[in-house]
C-alpha atoms as a PDB file:
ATOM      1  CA  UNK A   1     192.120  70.599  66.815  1.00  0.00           C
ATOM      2  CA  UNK A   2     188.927  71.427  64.433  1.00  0.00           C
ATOM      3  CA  UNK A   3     186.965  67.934  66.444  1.00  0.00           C
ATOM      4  CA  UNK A   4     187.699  69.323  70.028  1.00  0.00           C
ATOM      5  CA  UNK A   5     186.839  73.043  69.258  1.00  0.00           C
ATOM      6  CA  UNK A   6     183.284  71.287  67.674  1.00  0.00           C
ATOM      7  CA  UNK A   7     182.688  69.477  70.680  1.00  0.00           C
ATOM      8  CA  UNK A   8     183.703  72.202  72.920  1.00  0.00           C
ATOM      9  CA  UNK A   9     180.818  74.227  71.006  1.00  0.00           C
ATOM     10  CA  UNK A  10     178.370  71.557  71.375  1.00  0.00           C
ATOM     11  CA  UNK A  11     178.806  71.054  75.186  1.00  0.00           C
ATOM     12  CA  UNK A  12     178.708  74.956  76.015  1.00  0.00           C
ATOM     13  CA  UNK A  13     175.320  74.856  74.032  1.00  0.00           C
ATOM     14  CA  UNK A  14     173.985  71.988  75.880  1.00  0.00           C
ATOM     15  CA  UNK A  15     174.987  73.623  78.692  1.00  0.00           C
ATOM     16  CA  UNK A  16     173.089  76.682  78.408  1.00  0.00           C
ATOM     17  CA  UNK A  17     170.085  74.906  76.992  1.00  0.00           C
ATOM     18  CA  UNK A  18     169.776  72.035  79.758  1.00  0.00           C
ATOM     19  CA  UNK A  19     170.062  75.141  82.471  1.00  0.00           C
ATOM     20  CA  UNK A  20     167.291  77.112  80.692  1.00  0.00           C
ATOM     21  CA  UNK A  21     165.267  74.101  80.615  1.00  0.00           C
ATOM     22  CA  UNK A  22     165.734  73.863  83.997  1.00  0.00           C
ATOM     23  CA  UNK A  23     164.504  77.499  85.063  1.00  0.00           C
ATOM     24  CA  UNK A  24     161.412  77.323  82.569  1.00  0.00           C
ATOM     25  CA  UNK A  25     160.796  74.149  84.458  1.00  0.00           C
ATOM     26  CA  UNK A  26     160.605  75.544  87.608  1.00  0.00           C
ATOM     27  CA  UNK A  27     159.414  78.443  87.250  1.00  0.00           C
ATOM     28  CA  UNK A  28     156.024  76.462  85.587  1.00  0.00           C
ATOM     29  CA  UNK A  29     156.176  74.200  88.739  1.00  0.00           C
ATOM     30  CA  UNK A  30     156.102  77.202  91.021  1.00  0.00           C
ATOM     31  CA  UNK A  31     153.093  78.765  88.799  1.00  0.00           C
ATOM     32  CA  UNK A  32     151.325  75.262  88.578  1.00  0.00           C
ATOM     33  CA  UNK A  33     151.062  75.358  92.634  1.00  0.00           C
ATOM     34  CA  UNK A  34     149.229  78.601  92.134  1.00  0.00           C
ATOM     35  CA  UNK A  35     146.978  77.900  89.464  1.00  0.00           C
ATOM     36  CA  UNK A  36     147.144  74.279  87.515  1.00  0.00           C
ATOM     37  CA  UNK A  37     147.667  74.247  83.618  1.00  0.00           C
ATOM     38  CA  UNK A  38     145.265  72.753  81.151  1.00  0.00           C
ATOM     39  CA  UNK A  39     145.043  68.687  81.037  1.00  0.00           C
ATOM     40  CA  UNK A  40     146.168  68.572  77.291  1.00  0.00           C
ATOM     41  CA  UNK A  41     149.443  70.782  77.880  1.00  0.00           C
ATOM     42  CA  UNK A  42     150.862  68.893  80.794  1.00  0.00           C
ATOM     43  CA  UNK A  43     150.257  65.260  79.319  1.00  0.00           C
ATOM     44  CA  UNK A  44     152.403  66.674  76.599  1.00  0.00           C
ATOM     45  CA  UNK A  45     154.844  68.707  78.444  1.00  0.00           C
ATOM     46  CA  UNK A  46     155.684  64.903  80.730  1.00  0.00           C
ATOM     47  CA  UNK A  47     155.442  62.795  77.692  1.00  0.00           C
ATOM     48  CA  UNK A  48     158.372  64.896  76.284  1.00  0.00           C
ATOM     49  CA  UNK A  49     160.376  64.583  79.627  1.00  0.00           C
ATOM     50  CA  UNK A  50     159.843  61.166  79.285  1.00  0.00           C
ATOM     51  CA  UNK A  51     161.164  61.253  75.628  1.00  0.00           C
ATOM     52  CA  UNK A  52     163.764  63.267  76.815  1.00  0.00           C
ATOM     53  CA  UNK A  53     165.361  60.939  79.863  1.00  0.00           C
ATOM     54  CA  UNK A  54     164.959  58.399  76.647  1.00  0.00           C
ATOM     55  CA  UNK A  55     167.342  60.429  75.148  1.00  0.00           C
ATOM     56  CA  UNK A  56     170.257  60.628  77.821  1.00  0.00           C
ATOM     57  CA  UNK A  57     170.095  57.461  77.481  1.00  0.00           C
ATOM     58  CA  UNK A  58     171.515  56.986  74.241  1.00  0.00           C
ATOM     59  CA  UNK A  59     174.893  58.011  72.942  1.00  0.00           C
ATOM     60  CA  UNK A  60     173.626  60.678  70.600  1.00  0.00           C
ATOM     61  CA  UNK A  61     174.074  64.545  71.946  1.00  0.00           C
ATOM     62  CA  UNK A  62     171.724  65.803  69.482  1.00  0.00           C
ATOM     63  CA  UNK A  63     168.914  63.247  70.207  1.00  0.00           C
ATOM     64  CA  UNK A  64     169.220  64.711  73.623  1.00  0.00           C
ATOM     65  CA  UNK A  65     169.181  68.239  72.846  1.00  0.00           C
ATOM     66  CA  UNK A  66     166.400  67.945  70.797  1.00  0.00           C
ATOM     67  CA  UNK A  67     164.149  66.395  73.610  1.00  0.00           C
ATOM     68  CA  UNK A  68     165.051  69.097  76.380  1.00  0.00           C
ATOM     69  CA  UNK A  69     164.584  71.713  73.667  1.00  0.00           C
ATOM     70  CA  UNK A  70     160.826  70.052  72.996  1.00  0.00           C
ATOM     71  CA  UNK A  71     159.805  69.784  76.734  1.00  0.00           C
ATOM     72  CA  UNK A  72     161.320  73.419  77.451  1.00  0.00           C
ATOM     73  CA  UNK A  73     158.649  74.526  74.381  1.00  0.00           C
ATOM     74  CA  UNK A  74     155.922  72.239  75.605  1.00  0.00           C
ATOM     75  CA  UNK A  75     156.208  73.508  79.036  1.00  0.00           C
ATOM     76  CA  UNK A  76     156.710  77.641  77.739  1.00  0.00           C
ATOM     77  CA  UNK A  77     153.194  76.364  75.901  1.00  0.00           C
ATOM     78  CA  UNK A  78     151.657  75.506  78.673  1.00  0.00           C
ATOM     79  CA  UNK A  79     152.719  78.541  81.015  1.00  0.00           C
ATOM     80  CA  UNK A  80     151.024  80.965  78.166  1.00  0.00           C
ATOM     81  CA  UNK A  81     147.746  78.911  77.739  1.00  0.00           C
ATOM     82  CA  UNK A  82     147.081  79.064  81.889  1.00  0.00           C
ATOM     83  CA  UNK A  83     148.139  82.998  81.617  1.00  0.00           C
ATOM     84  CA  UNK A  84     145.881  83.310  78.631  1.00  0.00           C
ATOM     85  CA  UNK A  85     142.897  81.525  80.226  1.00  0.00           C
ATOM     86  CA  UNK A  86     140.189  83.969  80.907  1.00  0.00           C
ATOM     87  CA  UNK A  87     139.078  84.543  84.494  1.00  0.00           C
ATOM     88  CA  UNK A  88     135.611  86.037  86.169  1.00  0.00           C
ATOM     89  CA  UNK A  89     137.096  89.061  87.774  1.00  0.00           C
ATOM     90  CA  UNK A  90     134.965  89.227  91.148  1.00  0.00           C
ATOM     91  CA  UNK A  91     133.685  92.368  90.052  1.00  0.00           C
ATOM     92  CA  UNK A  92     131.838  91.405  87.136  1.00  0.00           C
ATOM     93  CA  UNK A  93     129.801  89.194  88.812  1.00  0.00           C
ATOM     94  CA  UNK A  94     128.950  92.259  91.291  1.00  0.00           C
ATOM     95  CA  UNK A  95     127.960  93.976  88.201  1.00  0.00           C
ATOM     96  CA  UNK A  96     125.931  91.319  86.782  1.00  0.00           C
ATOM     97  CA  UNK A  97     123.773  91.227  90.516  1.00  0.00           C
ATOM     98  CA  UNK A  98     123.019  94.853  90.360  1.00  0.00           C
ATOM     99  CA  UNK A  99     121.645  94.724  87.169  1.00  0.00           C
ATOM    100  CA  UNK A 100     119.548  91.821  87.612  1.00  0.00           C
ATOM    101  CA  UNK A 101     118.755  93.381  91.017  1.00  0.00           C
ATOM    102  CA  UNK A 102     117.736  96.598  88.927  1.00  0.00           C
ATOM    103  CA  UNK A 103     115.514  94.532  86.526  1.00  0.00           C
ATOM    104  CA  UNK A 104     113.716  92.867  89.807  1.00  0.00           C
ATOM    105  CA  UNK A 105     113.131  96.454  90.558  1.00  0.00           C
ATOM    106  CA  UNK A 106     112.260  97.467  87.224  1.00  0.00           C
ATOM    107  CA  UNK A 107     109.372  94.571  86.567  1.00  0.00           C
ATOM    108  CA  UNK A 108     107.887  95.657  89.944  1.00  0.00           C
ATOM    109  CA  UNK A 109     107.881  99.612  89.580  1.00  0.00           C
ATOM    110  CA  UNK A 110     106.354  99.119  86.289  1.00  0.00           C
ATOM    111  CA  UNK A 111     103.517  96.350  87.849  1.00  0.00           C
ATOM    112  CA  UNK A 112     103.082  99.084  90.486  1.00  0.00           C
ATOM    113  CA  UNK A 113     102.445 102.160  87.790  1.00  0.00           C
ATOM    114  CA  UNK A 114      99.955  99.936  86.053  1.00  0.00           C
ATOM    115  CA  UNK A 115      97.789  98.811  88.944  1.00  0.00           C
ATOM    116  CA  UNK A 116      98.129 102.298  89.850  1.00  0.00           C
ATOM    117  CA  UNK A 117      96.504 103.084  86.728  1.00  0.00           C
ATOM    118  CA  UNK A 118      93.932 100.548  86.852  1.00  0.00           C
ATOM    119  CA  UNK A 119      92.974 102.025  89.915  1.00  0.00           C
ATOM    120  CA  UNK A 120      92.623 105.586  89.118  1.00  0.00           C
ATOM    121  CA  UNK A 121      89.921 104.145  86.137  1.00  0.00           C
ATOM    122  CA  UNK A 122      87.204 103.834  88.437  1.00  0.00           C
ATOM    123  CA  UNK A 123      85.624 107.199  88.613  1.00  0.00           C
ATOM    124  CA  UNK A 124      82.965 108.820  90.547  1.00  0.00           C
ATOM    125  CA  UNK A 125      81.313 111.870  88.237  1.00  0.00           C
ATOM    126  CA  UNK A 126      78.454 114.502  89.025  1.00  0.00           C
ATOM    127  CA  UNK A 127      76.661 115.359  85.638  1.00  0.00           C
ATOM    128  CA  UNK A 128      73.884 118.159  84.238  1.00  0.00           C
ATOM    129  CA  UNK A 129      72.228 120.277  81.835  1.00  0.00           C
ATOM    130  CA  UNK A 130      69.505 119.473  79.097  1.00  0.00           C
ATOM    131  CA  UNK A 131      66.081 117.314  79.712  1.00  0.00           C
ATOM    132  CA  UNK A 132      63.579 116.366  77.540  1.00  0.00           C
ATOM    133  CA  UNK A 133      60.756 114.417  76.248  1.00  0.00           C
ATOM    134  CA  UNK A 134      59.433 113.229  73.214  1.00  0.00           C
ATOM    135  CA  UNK A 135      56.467 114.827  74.683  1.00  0.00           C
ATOM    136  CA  UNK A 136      54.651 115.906  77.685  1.00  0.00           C
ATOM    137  CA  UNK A 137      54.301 113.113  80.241  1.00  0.00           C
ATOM    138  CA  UNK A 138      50.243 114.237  80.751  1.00  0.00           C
ATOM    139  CA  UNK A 139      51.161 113.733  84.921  1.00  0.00           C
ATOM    140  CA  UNK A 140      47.177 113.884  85.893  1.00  0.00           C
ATOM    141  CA  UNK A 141      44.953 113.221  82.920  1.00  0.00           C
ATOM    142  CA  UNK A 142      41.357 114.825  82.315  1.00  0.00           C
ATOM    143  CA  UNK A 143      39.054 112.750  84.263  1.00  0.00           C
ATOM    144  CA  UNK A 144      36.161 113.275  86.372  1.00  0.00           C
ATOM    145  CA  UNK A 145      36.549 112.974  90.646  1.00  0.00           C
ATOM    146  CA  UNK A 146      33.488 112.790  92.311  1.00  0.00           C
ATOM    147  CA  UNK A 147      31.558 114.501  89.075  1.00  0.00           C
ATOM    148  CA  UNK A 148      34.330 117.008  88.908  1.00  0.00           C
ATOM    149  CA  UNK A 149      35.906 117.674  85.705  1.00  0.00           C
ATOM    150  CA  UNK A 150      39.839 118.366  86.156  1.00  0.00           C
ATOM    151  CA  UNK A 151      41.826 120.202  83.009  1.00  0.00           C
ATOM    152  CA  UNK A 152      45.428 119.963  83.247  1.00  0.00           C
ATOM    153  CA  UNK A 153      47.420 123.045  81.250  1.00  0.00           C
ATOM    154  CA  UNK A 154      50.879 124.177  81.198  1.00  0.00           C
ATOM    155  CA  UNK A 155      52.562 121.253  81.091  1.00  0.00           C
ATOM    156  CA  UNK A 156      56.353 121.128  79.144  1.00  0.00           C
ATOM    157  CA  UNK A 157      58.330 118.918  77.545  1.00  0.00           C
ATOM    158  CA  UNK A 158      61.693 120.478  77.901  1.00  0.00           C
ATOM    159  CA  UNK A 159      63.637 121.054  81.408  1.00  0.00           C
ATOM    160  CA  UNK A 160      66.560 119.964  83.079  1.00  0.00           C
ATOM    161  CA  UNK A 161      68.681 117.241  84.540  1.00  0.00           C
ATOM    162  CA  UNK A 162      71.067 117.033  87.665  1.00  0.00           C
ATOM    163  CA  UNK A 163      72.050 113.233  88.615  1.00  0.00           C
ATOM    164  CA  UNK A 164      75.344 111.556  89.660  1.00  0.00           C
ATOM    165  CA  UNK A 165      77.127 108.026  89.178  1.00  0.00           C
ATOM    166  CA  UNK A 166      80.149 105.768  89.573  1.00  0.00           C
ATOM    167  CA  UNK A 167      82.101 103.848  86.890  1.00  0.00           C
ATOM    168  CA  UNK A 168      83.356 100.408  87.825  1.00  0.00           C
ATOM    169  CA  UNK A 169      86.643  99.249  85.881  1.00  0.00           C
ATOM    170  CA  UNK A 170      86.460  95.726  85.280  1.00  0.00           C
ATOM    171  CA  UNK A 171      88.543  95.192  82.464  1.00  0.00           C
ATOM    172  CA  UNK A 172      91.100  97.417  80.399  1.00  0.00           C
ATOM    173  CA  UNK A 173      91.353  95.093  77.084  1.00  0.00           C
ATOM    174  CA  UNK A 174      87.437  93.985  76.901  1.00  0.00           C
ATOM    175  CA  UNK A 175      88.527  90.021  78.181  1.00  0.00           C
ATOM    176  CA  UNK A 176      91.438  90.059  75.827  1.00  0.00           C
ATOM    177  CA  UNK A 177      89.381  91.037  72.672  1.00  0.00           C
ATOM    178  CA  UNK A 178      90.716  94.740  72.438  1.00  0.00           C
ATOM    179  CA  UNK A 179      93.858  96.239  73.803  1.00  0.00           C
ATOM    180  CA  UNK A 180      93.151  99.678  75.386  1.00  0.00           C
ATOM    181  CA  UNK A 181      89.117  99.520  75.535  1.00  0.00           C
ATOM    182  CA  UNK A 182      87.896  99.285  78.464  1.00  0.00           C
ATOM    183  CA  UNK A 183      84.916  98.124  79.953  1.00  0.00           C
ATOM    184  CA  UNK A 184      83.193  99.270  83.125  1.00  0.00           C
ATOM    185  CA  UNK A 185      80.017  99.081  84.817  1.00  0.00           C
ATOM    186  CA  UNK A 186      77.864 102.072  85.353  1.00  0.00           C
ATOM    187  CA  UNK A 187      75.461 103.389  88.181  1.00  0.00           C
ATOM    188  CA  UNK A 188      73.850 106.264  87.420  1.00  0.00           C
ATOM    189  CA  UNK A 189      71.245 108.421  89.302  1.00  0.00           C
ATOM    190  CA  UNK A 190      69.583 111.586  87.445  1.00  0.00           C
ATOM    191  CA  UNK A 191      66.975 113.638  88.483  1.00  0.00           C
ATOM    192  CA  UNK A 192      64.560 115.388  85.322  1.00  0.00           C
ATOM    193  CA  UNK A 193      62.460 118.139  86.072  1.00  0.00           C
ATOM    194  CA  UNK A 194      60.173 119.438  83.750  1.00  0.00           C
ATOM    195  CA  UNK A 195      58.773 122.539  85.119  1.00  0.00           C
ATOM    196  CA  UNK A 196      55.595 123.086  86.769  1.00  0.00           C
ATOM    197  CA  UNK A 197      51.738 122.447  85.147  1.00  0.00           C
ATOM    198  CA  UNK A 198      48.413 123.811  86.562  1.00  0.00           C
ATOM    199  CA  UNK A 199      45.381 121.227  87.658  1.00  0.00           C
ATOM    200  CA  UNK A 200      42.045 122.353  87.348  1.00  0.00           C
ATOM    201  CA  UNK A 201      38.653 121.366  88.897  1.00  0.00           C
ATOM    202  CA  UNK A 202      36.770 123.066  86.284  1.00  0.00           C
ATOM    203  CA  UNK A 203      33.265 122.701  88.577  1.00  0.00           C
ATOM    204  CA  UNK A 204      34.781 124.618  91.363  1.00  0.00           C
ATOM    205  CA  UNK A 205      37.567 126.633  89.704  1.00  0.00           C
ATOM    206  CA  UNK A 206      39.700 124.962  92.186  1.00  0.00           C
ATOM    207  CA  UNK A 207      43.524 125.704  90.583  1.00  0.00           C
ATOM    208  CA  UNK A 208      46.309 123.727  91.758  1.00  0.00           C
ATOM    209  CA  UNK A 209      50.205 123.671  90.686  1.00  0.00           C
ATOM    210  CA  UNK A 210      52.197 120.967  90.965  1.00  0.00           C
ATOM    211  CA  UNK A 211      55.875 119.931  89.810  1.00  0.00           C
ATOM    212  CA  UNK A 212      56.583 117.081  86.862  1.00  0.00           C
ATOM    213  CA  UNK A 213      59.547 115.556  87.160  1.00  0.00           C
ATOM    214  CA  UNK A 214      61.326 111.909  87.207  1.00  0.00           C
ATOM    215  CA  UNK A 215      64.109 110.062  88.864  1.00  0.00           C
ATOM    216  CA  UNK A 216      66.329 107.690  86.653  1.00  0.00           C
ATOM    217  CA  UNK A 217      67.857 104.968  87.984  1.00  0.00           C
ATOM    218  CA  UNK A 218      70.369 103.028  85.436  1.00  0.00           C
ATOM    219  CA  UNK A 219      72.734 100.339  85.258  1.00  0.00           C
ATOM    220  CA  UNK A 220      74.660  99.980  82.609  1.00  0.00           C
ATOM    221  CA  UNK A 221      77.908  98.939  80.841  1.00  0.00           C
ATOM    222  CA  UNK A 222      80.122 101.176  79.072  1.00  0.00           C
ATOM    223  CA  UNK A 223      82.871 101.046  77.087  1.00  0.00           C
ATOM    224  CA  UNK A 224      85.859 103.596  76.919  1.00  0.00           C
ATOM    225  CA  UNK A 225      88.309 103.493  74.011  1.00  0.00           C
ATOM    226  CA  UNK A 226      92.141 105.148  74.597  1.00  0.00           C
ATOM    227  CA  UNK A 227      92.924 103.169  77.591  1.00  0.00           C
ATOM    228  CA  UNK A 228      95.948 104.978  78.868  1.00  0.00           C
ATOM    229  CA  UNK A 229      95.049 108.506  77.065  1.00  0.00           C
ATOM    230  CA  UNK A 230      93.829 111.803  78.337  1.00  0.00           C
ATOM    231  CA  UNK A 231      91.272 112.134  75.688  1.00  0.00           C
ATOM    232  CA  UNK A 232      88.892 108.873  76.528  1.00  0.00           C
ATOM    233  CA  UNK A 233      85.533 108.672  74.055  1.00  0.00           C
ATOM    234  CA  UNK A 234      83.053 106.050  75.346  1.00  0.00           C
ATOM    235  CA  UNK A 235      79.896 104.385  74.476  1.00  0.00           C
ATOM    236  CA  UNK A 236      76.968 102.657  76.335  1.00  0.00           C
ATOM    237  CA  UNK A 237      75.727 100.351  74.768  1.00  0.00           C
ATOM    238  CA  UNK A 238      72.284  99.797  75.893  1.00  0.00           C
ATOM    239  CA  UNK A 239      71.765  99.336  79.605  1.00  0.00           C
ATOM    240  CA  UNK A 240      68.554  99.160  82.086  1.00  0.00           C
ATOM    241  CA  UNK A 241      66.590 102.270  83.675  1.00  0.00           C
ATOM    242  CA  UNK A 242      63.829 102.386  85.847  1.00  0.00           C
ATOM    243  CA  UNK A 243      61.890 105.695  85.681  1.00  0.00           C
ATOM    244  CA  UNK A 244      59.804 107.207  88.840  1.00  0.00           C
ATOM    245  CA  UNK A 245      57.384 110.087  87.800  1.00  0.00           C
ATOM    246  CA  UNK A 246      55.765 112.743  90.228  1.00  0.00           C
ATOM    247  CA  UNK A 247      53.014 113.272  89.601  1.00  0.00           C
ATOM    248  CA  UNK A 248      51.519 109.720  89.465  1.00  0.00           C
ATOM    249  CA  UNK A 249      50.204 108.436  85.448  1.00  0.00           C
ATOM    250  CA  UNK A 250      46.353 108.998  86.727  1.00  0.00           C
ATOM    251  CA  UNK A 251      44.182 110.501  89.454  1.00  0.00           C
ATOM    252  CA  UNK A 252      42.232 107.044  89.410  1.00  0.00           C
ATOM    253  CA  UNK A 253      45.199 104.839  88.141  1.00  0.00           C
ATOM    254  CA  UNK A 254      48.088 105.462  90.729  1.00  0.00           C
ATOM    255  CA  UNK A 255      51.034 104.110  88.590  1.00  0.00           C
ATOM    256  CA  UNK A 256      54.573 105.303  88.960  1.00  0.00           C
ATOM    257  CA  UNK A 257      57.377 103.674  87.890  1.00  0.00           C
ATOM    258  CA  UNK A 258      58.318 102.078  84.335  1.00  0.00           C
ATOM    259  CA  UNK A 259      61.350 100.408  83.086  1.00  0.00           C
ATOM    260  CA  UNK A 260      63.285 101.611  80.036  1.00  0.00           C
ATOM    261  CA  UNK A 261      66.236 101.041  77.477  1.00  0.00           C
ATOM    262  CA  UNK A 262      69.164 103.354  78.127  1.00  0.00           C
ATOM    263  CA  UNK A 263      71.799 104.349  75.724  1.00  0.00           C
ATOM    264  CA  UNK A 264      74.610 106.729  75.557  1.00  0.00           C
ATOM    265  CA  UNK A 265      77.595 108.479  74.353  1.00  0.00           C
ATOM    266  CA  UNK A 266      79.852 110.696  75.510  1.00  0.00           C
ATOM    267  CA  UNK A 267      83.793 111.662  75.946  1.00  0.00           C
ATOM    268  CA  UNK A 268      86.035 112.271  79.324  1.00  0.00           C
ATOM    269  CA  UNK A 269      89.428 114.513  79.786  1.00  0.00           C
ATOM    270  CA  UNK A 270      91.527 114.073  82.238  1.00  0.00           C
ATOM    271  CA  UNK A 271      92.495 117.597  82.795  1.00  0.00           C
ATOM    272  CA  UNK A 272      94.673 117.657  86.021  1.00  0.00           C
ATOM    273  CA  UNK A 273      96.009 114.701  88.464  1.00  0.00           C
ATOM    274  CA  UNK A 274      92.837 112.622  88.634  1.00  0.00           C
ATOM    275  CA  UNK A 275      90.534 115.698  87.875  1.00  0.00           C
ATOM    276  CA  UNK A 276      88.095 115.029  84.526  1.00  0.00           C
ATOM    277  CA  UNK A 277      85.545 116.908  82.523  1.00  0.00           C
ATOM    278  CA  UNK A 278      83.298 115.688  80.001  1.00  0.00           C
ATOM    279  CA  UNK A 279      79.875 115.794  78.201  1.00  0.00           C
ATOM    280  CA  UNK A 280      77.701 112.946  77.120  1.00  0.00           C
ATOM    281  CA  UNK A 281      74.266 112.385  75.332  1.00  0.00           C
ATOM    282  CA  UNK A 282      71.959 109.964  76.646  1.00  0.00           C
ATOM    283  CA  UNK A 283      68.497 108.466  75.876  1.00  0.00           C
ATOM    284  CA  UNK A 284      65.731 106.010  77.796  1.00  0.00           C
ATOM    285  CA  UNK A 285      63.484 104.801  75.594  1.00  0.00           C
ATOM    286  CA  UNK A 286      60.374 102.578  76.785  1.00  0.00           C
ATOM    287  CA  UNK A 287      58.027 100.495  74.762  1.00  0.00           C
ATOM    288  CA  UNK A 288      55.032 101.888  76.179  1.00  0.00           C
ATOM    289  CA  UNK A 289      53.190 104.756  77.795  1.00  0.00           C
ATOM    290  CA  UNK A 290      52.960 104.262  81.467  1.00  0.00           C
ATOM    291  CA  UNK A 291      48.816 104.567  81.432  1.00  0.00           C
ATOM    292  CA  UNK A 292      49.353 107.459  78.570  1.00  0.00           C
ATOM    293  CA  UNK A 293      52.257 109.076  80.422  1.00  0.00           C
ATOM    294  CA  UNK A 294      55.304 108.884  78.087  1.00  0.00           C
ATOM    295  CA  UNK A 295      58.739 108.933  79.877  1.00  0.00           C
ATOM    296  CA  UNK A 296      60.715 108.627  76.797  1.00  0.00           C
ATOM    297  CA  UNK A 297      63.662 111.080  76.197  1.00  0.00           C
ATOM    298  CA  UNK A 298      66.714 112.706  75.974  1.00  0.00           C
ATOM    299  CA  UNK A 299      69.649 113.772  78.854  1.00  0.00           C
ATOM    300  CA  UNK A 300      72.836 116.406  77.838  1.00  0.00           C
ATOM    301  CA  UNK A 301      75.041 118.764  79.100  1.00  0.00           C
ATOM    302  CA  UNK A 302      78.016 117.956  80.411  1.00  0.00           C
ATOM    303  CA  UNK A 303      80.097 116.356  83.783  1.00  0.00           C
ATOM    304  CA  UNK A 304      82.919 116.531  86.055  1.00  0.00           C
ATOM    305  CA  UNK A 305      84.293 113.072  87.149  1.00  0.00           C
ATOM    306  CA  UNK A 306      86.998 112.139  90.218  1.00  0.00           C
ATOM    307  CA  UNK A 307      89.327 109.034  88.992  1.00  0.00           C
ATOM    308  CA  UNK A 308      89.695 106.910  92.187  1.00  0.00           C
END
């Protein structure tokens, strides 16, 4: 009575095992025609169906059981790995679009701003103030017209200056040499004027005035440091000037214009939008009188400059 009451047990458990290897079978068929499992998992899930058919073959119960109970585990294995697997959820790729949409935007904003700034380096600037000479220019010198003497007094070294320019941007890290200094190119028209001097044909008595002045006419480069900053110092380096004085070097020697060295310093601030002020120093230097007329000296005061 003991042997039938065993085998009763065993065939109830075999039973209840073959019929939930049956559901966990097809319920991963049913999930496999939705989404497949992994290679690995069902070669092993069908080798141990195969084992198991093996099984029923032979006249052990156990053997039999123990190859249902491996493919049910294979195949439960299998079911969580495919859960398990990771998936792009449609919205993260959405996300990942806008923000490499945003950086698109970003890099082109910020290539914008900077040519903008580039642009607003270029400057057009009115300047004034001090003017003067290492000494007087001697406009009309002491010579004799027809058996006239002529006696110039009253002549000045010191006056003033009024002039205008435009600065040319042409590079804002000097060719890759220096980050933030900038070079431009510089035209620059100023207008000295010395005051007025009294001629005199001392024969006659015949007393004439007359106005000394000059008209500068430079090209130059200059270099501004602080690319990017309100406060932008700046340098000129040397540069070329051609100088046109009124009155003429001699009554008998009509001679008017020399060429000069030009140098400079000075410092802009950008006060408001592209507003500027600013002051500078400058000085033209020559290697020679122009027939005894000297046209070597000094500009300052200070400027206000448009950014464009």
């Amino acid at each position: 009575m003991t042997h039938n009451r065993n085998k009763l047990s065993l065939g109830i458990a075999l039973a209840t095992l073959t019929m939930a290897g049956a559901l966990v079978s097809t319920a991963v068929v049913a999930d496999d025609a939705a989404t497949p499992a992994p290679k690995a998992a069902k070669h092993k899930a069908a080798k141990h169906k195969a084992e198991a058919k093996t099984a029923y073959a032979s006249p052990s119960k156990v053997d039999i059981l123990e190859a249902q109970l491996r493919a049910m585990q294979d195949e439960v294995a299998a079911l969580r790995s495919q859960v398990r697997a990771p998936a792009t959820p449609v919205a993260s790729v959405d996300a990942q679009k806008v923000q490499d949409l945003d950086a698109r935007v970003a890099t082109v904003e910020a290539t914008s701003a900077k040519q903008t700034s580039k642009a607003k380096n270029h400057m057009i600037y009115f300047r004034g103030g001090f003017a003067g000479n290492d000494s007087v220019m001697v406009a009309t010198t002491s010579t004799n017209i027809n058996g006239n003497s002529i006696a110039n007094t009253g002549m000045h070294k010191e006056g003033w200056n009024f002039g205008a320019g435009i600065d040319f941007s042409l590079t804002d890290n000097m060719f890759g040499l220096m980050n933030k200094t900038e070079l431009l190119g510089e035209l620059d028209i100023n207008y000295v004027d010395l005051g007025t001097f009294s001629s005199t044909i001392i024969d006659s008595g015949t007393r004439t005035n007359a106005a000394q002045s000059m008209l500068r006419i430079t090209a130059a480069p200059k270099i501004k440091f602080f690319e990017g900053s309100k406060l932008r110092p700046w340098i000129i380096p040397v540069g070329f000037t051609m100088n046109v004085i009124s009155p003429p070097s001699q009554v008998n020697a009509i001679t008017e214009l020399m060429p000069a060295m030009h140098f400079g310093t000075g410092v802009d601030y950008n006060i408001w939008k592209s507003i500027y002020i600013g002051t500078d120093v400058r000085y033209n230097m020559a290697f020679s009188t122009l027939n005894g007329t000297n046209v070597n000296g000094l500009t300052a005061g200070g400027s206000v400059g448009f950014g464009f």
